[in-house]
PDB file of N, CA and C in Angstrom:
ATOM      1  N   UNK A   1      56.599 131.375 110.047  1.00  0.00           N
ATOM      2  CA  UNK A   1      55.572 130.396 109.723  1.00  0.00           C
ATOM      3  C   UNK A   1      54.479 130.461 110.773  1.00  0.00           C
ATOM      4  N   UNK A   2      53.598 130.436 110.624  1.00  0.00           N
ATOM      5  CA  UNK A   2      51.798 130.429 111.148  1.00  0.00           C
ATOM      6  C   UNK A   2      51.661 129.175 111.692  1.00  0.00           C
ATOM      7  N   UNK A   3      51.167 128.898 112.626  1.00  0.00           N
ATOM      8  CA  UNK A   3      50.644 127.354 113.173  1.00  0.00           C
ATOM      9  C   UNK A   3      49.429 127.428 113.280  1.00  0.00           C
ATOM     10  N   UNK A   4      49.036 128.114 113.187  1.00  0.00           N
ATOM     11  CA  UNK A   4      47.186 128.093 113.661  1.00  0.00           C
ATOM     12  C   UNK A   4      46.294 128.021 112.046  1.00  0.00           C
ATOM     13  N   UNK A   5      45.454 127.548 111.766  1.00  0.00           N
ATOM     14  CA  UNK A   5      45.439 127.327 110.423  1.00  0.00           C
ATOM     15  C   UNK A   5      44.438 128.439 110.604  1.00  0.00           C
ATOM     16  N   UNK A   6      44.075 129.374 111.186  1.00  0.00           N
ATOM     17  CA  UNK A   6      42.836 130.143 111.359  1.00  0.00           C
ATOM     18  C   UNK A   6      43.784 131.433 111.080  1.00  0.00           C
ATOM     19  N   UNK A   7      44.698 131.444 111.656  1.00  0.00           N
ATOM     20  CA  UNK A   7      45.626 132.837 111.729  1.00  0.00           C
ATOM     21  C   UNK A   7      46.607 132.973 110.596  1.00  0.00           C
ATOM     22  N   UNK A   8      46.624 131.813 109.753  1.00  0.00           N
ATOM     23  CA  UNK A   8      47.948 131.775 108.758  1.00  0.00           C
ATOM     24  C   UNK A   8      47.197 132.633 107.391  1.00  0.00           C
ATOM     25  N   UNK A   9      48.333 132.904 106.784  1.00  0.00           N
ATOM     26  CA  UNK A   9      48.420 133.477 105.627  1.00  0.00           C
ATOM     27  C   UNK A   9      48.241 132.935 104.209  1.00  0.00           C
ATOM     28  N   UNK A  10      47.854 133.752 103.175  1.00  0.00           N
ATOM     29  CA  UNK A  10      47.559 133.360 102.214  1.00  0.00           C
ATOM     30  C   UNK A  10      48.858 132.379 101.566  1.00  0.00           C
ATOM     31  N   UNK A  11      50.153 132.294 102.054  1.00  0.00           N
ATOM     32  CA  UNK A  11      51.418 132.005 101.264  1.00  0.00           C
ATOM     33  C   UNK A  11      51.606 130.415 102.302  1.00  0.00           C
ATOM     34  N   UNK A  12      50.837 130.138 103.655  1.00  0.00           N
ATOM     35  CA  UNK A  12      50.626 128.843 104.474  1.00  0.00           C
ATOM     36  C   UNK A  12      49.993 128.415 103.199  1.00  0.00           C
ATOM     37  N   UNK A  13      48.718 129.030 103.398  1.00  0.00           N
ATOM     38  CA  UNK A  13      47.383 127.636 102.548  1.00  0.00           C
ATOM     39  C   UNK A  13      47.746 127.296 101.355  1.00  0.00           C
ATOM     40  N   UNK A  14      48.866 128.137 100.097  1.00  0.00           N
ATOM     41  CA  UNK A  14      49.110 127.825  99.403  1.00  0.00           C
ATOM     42  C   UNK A  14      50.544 126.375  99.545  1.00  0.00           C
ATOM     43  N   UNK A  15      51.267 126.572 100.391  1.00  0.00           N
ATOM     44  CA  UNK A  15      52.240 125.126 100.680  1.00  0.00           C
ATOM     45  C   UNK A  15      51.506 124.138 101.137  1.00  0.00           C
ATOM     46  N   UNK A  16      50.409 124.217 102.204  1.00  0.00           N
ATOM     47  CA  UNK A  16      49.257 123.292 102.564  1.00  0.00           C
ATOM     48  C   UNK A  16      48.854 122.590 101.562  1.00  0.00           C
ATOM     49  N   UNK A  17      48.464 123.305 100.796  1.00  0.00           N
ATOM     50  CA  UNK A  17      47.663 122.620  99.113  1.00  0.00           C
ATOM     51  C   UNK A  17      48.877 122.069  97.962  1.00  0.00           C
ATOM     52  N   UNK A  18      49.981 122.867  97.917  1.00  0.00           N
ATOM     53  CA  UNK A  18      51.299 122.329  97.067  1.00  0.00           C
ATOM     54  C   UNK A  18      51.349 121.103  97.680  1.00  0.00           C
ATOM     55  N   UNK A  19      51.900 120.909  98.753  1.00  0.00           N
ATOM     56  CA  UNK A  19      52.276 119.365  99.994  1.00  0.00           C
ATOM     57  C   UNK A  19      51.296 118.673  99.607  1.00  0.00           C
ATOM     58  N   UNK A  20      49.810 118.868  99.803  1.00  0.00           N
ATOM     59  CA  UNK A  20      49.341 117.713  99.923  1.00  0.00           C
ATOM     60  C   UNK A  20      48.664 117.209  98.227  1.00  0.00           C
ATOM     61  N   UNK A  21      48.991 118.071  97.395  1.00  0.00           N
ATOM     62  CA  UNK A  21      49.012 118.017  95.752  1.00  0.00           C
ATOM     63  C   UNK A  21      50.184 117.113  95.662  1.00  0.00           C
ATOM     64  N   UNK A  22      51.498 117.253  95.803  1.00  0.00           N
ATOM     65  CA  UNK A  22      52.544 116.348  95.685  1.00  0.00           C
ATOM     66  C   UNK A  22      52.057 114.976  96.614  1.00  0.00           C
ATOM     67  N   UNK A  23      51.789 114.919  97.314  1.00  0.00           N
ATOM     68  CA  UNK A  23      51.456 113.587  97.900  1.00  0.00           C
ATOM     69  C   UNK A  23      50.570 112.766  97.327  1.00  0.00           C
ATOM     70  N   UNK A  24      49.401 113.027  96.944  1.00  0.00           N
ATOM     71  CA  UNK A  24      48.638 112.859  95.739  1.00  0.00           C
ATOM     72  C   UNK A  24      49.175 112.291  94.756  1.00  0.00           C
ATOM     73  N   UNK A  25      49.880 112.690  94.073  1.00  0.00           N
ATOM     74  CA  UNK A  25      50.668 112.324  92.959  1.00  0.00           C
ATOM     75  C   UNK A  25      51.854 111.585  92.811  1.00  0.00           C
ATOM     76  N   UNK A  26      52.536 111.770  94.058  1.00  0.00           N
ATOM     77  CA  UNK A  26      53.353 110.828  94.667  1.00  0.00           C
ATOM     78  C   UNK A  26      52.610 109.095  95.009  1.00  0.00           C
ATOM     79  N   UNK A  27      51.350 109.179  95.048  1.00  0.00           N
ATOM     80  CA  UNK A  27      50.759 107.814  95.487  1.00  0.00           C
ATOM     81  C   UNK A  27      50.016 107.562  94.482  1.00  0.00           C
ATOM     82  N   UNK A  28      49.382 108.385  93.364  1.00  0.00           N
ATOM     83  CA  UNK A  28      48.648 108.149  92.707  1.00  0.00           C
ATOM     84  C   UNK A  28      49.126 107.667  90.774  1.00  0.00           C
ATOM     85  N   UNK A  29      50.577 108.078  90.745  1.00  0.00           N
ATOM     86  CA  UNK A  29      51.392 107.802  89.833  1.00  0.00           C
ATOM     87  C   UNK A  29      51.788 106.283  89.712  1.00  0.00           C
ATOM     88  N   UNK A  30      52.530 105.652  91.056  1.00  0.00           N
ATOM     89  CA  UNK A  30      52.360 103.957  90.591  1.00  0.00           C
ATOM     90  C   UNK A  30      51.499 103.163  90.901  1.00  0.00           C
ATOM     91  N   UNK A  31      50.224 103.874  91.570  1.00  0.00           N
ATOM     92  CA  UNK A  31      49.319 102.726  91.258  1.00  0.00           C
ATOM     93  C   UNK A  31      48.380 102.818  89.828  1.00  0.00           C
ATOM     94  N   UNK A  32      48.479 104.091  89.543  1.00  0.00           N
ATOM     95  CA  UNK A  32      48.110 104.057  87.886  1.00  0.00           C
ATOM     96  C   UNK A  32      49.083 103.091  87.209  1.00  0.00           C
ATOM     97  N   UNK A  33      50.288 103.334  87.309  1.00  0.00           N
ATOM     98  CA  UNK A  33      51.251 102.511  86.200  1.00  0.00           C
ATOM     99  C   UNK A  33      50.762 101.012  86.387  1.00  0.00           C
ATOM    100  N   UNK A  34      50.646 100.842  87.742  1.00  0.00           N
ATOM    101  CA  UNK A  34      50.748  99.275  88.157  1.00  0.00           C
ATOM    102  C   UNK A  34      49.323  98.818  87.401  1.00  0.00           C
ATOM    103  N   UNK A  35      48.235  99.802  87.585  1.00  0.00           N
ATOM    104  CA  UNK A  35      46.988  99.198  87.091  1.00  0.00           C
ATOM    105  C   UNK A  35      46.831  99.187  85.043  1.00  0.00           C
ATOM    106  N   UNK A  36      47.629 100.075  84.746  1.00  0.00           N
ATOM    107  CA  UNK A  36      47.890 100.375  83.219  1.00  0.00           C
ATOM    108  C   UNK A  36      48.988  99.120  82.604  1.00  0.00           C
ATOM    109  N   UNK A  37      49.366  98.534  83.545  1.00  0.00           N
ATOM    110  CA  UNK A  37      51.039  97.511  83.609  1.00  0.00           C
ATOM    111  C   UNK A  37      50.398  96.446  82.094  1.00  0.00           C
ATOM    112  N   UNK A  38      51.342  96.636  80.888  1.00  0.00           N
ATOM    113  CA  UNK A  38      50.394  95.814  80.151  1.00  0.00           C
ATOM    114  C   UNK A  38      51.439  94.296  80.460  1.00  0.00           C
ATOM    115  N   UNK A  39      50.204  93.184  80.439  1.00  0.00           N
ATOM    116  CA  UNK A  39      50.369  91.807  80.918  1.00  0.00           C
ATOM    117  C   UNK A  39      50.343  90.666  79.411  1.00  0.00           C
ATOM    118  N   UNK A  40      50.585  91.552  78.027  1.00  0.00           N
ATOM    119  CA  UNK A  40      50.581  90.272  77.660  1.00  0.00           C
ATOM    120  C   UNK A  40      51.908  89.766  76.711  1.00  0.00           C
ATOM    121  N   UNK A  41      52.928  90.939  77.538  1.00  0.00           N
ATOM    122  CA  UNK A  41      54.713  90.577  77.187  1.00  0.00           C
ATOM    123  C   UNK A  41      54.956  89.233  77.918  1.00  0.00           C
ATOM    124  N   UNK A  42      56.523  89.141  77.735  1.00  0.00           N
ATOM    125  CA  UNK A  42      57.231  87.807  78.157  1.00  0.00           C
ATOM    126  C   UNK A  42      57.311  87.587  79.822  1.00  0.00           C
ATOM    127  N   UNK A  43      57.165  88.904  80.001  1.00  0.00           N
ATOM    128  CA  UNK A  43      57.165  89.628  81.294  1.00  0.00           C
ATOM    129  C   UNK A  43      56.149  90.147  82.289  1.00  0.00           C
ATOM    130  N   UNK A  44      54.912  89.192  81.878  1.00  0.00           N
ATOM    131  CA  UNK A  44      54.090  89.822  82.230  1.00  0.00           C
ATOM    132  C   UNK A  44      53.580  88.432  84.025  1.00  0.00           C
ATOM    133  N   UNK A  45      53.150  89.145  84.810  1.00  0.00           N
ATOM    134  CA  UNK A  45      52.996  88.406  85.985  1.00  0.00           C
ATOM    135  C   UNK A  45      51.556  87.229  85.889  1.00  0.00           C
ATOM    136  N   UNK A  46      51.912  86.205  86.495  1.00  0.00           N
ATOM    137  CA  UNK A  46      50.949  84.978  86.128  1.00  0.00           C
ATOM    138  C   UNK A  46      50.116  85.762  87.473  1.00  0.00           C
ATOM    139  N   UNK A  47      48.537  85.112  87.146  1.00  0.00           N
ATOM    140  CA  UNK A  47      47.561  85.799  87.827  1.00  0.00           C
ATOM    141  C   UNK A  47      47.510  84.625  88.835  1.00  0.00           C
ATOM    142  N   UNK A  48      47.270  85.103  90.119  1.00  0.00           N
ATOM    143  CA  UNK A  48      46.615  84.391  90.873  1.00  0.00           C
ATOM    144  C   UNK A  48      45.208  83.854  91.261  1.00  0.00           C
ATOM    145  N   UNK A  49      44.632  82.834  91.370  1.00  0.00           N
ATOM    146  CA  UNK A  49      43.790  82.004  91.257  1.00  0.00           C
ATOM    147  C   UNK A  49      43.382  82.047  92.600  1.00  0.00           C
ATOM    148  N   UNK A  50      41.759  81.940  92.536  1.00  0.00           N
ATOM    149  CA  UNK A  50      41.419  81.474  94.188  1.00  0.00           C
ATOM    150  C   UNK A  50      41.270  79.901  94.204  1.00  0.00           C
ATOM    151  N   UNK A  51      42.167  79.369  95.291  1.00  0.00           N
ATOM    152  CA  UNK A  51      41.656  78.241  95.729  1.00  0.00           C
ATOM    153  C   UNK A  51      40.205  78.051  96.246  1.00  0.00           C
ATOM    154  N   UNK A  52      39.645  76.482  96.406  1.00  0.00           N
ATOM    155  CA  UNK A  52      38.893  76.176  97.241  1.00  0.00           C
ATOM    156  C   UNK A  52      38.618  76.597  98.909  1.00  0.00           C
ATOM    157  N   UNK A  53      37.702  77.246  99.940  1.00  0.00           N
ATOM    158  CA  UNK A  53      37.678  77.733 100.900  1.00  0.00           C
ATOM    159  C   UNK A  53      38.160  76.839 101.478  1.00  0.00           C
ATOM    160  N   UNK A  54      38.782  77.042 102.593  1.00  0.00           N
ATOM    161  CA  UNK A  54      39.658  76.276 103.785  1.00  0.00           C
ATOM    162  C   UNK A  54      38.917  76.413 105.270  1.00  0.00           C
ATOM    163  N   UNK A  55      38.575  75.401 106.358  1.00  0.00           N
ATOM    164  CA  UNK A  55      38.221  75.878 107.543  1.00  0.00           C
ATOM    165  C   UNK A  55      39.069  75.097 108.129  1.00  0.00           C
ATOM    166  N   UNK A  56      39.432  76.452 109.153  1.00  0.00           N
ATOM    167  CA  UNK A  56      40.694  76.111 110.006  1.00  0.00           C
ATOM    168  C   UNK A  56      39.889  76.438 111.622  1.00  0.00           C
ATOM    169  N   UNK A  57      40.157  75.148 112.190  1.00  0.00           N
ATOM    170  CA  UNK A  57      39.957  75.184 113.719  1.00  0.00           C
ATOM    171  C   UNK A  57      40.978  74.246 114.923  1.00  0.00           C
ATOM    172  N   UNK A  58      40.670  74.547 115.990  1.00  0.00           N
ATOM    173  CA  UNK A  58      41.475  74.103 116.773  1.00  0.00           C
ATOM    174  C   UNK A  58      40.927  73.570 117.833  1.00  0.00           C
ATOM    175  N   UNK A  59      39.593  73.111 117.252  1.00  0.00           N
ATOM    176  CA  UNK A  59      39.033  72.343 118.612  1.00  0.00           C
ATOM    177  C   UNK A  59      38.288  71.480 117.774  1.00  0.00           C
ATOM    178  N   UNK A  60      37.504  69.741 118.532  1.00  0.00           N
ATOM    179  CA  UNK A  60      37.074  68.761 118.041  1.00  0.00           C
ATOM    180  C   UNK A  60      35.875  68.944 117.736  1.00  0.00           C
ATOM    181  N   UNK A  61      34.803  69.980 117.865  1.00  0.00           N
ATOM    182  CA  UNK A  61      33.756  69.749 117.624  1.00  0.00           C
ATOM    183  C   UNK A  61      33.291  70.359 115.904  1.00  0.00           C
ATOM    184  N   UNK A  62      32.408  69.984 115.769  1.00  0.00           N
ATOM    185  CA  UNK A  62      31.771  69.572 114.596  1.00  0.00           C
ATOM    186  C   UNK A  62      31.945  71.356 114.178  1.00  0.00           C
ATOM    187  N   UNK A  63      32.055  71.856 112.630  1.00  0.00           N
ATOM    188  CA  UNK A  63      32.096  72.916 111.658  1.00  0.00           C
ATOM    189  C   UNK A  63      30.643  72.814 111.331  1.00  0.00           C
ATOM    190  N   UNK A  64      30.569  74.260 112.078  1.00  0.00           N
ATOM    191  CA  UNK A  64      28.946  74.804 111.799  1.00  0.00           C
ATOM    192  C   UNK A  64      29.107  75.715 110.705  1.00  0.00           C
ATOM    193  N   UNK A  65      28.829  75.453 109.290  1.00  0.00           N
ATOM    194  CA  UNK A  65      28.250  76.559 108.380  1.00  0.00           C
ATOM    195  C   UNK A  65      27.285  77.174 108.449  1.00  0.00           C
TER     196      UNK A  65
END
């Protein structure tokens, strides 16, 4: 095996590109599913809502917006 990416061989750059093709697809497979996830079974997840903004401090003086 080659370590130098300047000196390696045509049969390196091809596992270089396999590896980082599987990784790809490895990360890019459930966040497709998750974003494709259909929501309007029995089973489907309740959406979360934004509350009203909150200001949080820890000292007495007056909240400058």
């Amino acid at each position: 095996m080659n370590h130098s990416l300047f000196t390696c061989d045509r049969g390196t750059h091809l596992r270089i590109v396999a590896v980082s093709l599987l990784a790809c697809i490895v990360l890019a497979v459930p966040a497709i599913s998750d974003f494709v996830r259909d929501t309007s079974g029995p089973n489907a997840t309740a959406a979360i809502k934004a509350a009203k903004p909150a200001v949080h401090s820890n000292r007495d003086a007056p909240t400058i917006r």
